[in-house]
C-alpha atoms as a PDB file:
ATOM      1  CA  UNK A   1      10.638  -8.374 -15.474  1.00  0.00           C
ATOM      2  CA  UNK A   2      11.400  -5.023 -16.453  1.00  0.00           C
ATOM      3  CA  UNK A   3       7.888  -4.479 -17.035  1.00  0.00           C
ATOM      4  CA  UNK A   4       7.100  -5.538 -14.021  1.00  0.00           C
ATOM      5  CA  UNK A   5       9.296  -3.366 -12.663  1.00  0.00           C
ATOM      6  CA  UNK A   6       8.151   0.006 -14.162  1.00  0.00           C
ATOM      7  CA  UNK A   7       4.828  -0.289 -12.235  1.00  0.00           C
ATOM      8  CA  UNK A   8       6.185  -1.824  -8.702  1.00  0.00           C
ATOM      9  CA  UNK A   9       5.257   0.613  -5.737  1.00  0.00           C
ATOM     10  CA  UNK A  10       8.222   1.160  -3.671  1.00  0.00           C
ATOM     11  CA  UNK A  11       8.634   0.200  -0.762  1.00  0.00           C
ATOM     12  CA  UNK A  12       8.308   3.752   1.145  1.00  0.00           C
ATOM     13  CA  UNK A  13       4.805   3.554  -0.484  1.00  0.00           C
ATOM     14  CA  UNK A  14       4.036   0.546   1.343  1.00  0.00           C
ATOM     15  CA  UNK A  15       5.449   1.336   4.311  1.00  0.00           C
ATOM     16  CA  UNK A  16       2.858   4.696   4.423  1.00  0.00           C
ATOM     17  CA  UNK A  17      -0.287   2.159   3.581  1.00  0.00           C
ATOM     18  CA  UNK A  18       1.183   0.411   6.614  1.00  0.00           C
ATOM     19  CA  UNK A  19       1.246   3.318   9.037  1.00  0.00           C
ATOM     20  CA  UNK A  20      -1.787   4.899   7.619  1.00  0.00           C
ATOM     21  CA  UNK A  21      -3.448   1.584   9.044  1.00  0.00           C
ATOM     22  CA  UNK A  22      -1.721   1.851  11.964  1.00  0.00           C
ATOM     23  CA  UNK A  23      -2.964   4.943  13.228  1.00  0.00           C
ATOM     24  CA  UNK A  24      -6.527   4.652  13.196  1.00  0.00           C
ATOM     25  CA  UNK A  25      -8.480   5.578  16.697  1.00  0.00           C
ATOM     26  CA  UNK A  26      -8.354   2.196  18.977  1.00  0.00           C
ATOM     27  CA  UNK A  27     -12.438   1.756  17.231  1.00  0.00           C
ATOM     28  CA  UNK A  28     -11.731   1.544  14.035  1.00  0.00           C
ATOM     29  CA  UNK A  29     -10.808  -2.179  12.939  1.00  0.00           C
ATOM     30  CA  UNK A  30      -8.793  -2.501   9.804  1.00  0.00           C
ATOM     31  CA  UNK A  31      -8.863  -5.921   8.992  1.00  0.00           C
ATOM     32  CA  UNK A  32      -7.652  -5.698   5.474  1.00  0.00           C
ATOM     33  CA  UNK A  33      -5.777  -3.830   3.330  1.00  0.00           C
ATOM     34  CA  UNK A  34      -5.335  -3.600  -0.619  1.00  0.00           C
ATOM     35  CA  UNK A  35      -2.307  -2.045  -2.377  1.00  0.00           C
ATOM     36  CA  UNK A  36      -1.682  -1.982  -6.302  1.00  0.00           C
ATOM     37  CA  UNK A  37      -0.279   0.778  -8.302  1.00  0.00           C
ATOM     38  CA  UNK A  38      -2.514   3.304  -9.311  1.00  0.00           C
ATOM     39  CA  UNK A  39      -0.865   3.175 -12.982  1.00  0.00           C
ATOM     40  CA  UNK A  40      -1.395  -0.083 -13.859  1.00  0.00           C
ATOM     41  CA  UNK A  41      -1.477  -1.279 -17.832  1.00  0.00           C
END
């Protein structure tokens, strides 16, 4: 677990994915999104 841990993205992190998608013009679709950590093993 505390491996797991060491490479979790917080949750601030998410949040900007989140609001990233969020703001898009009104013709832009984002249907999906994908978030890992950029530093994974």
């Amino acid at each position: 677990m505390r491996s797991y841990r060491r490479h979790a993205i917080t949750p601030e992190s998410i949040a900007e994915a989140v609001a990233y998608a969020l703001d898009q013009p009104s013709d832009v679709d984002v249907n999906e999104i994908v978030v890992h950590p950029a530093h994974q093993r």
